[in-house]
N, C-alpha and C. Protein backbone atom coordinates (compact mmCIF):
# COMPACT_ATOMS: atom_id res chain seq x y z
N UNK A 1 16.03 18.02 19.28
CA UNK A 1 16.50 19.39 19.45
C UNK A 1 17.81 19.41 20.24
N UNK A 2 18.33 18.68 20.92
CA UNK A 2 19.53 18.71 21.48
C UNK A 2 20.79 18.50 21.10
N UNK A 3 20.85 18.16 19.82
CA UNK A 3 21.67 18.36 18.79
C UNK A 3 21.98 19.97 18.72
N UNK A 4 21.11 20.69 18.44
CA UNK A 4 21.14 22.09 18.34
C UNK A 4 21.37 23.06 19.42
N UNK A 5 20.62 22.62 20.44
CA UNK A 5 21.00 23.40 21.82
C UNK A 5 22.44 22.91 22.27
N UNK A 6 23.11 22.00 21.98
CA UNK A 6 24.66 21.35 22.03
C UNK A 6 25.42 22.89 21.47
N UNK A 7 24.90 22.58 20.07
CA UNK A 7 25.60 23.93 18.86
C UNK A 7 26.01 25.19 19.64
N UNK A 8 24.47 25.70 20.20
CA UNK A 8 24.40 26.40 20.84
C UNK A 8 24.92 27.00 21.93
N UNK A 9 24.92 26.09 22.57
CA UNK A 9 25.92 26.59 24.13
C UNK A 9 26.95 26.32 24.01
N UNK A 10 28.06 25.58 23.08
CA UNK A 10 29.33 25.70 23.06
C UNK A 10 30.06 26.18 21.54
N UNK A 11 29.39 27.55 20.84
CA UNK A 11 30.46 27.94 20.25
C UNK A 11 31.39 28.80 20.71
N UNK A 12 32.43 29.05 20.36
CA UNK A 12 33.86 29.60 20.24
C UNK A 12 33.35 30.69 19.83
N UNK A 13 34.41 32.09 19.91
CA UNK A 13 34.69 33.40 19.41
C UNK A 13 34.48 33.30 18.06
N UNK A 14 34.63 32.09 17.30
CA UNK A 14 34.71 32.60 15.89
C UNK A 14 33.48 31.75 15.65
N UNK A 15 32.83 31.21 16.43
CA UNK A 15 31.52 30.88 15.66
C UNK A 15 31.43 29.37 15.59
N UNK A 16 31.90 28.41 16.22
CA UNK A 16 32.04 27.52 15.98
C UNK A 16 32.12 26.63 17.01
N UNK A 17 31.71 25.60 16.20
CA UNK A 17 31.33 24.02 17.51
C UNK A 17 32.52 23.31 16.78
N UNK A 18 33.22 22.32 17.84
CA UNK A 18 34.23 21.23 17.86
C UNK A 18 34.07 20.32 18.23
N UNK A 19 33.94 19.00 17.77
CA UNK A 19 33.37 17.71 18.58
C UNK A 19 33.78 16.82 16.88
N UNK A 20 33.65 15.81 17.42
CA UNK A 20 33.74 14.56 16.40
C UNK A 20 31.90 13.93 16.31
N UNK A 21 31.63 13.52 15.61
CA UNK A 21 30.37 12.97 15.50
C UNK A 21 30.16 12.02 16.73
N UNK A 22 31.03 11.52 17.14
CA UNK A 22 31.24 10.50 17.85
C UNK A 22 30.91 11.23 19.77
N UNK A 23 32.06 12.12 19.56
CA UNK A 23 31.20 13.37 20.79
C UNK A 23 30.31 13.60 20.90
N UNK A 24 29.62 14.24 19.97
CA UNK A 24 28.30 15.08 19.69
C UNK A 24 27.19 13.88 20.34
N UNK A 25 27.38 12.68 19.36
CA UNK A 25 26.03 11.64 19.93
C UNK A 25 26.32 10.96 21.15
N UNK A 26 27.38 11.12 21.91
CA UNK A 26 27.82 11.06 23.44
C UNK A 26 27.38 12.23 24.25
N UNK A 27 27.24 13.27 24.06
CA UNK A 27 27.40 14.15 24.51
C UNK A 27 25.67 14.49 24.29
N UNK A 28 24.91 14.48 23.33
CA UNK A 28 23.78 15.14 23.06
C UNK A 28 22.46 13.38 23.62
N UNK A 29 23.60 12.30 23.55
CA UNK A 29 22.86 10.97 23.77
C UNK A 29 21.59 10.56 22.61
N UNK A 30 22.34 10.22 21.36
CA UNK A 30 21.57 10.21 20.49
C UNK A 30 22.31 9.04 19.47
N UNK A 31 22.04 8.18 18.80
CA UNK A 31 22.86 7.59 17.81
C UNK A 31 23.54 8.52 16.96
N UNK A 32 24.77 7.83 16.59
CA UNK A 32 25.83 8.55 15.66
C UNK A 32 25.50 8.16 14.06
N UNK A 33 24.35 7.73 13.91
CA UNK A 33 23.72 7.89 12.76
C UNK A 33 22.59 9.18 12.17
N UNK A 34 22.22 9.60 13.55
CA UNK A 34 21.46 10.45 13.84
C UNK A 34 21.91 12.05 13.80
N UNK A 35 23.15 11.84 14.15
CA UNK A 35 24.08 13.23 14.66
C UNK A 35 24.46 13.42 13.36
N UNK A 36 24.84 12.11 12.47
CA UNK A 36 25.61 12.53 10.75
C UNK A 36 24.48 13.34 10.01
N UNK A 37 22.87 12.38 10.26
CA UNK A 37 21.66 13.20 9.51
C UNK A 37 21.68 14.29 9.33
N UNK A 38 21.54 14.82 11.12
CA UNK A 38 21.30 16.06 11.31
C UNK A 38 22.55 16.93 10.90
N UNK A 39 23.85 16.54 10.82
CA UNK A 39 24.83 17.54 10.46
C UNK A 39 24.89 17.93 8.99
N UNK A 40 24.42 17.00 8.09
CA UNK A 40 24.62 16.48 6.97
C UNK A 40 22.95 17.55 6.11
N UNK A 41 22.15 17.62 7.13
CA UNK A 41 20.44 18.81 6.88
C UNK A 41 21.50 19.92 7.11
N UNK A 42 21.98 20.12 7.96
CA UNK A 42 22.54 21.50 8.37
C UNK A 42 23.22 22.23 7.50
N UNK A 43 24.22 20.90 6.91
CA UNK A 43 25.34 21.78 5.71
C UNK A 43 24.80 22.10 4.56
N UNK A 44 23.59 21.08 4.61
CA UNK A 44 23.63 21.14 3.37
C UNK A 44 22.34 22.72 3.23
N UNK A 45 21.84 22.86 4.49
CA UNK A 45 21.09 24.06 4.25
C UNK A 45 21.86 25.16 4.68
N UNK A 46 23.06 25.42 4.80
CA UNK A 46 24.26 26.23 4.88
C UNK A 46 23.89 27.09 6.79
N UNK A 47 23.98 26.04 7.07
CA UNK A 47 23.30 26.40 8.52
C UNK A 47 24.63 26.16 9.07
N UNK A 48 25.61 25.03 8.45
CA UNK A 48 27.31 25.15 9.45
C UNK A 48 27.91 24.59 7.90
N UNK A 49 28.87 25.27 8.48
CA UNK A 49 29.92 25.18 7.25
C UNK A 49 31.46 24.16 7.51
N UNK A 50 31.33 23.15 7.41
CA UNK A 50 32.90 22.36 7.69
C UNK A 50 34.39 23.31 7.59
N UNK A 51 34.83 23.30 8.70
CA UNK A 51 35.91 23.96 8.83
C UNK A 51 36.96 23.12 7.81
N UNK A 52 37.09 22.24 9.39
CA UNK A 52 37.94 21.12 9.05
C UNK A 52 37.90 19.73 9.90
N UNK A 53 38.16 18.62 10.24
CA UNK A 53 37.90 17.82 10.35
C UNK A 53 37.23 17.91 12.08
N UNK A 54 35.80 18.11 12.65
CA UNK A 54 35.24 18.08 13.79
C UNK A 54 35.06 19.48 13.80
N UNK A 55 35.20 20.50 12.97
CA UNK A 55 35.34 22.01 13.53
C UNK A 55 34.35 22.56 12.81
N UNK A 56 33.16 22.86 12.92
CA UNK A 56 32.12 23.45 12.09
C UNK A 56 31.65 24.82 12.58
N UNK A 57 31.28 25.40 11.46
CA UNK A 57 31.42 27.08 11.81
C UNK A 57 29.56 27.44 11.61
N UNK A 58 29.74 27.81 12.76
CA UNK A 58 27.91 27.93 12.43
C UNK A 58 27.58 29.77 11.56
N UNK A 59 26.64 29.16 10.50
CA UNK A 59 26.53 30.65 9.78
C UNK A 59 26.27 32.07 10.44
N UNK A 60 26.91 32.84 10.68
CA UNK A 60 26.81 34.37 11.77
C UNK A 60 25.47 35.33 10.40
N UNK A 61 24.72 35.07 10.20
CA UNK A 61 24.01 35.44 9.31
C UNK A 61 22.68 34.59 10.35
N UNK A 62 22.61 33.42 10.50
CA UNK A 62 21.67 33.05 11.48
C UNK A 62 21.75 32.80 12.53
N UNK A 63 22.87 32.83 13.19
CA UNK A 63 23.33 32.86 14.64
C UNK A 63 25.10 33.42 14.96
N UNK A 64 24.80 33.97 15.61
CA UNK A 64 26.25 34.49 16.74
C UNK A 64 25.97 34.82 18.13
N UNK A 65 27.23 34.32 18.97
CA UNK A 65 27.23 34.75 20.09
C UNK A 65 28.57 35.77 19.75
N UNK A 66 27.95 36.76 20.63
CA UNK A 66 28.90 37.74 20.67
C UNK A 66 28.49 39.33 19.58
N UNK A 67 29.29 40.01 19.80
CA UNK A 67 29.67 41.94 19.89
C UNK A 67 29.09 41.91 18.28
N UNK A 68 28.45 42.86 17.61
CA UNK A 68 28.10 43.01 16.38
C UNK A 68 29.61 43.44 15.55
N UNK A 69 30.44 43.85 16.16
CA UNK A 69 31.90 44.32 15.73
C UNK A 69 32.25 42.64 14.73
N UNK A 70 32.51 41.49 16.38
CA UNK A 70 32.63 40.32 16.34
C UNK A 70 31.69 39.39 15.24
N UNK A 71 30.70 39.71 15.10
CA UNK A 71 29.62 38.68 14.20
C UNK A 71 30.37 39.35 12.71
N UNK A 72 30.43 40.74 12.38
CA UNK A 72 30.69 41.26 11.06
C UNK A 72 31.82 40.38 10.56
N UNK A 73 32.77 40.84 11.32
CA UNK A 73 34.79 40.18 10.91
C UNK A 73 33.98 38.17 10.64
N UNK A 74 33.60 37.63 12.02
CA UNK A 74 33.31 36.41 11.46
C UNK A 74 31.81 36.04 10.23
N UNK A 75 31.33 36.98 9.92
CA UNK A 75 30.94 36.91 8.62
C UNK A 75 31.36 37.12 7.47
N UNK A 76 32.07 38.52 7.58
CA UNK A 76 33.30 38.26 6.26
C UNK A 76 34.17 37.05 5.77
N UNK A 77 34.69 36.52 6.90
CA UNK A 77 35.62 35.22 6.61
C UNK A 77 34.71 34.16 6.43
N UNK A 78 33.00 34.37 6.82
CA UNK A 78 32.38 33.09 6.28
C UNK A 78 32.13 33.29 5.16
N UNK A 79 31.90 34.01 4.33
CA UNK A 79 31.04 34.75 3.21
C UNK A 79 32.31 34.02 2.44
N UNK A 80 33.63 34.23 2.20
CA UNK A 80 34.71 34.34 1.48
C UNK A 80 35.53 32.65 2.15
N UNK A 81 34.73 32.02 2.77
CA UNK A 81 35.08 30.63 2.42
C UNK A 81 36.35 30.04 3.97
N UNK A 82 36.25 31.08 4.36
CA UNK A 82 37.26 30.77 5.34
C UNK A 82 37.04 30.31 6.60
N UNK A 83 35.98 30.48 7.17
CA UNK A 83 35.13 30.06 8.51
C UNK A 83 33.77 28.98 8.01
């Protein structure tokens, strides 16, 4: 579970965790075989969406921090491919 509580306490305004795989299993103390698994269940159950290279946008449909104003705008831009 600390893979996820990681997710958790450090997204950004727009919804999103930043780390390299290499962070994440430093940071969460887990093999970096382990951290690809679990990122790799996630996308593929549209639970985070690859930004771009370390920048993953977690779906505002099952989680946001922040203003319902804030979750809408970063659901539009997820919905339409951009977050």
């Amino acid at each position: 579970m600390g893979l996820l509580e990681d997710i958790f306490g450090f997204l950004n305004k727009e919804n999103q965790y930043i780390g390299t795989q290499r962070q994440i299993a430093e940071k969460v103390g887990v093999g970096l075989n382990t951290v690809n698994l679990t990122l790799q269940a996630l996308l593929k159950a549209d639970f985070l969406r690859c930004v771009s290279n370390s920048v993953y946008c977690v779906n505002p449909d099952v989680l946001f921090k922040g203003s319902r104003t804030a979750r809408l705008n970063v659901l539009q831009q997820y919905k339409i491919g951009r977050a």
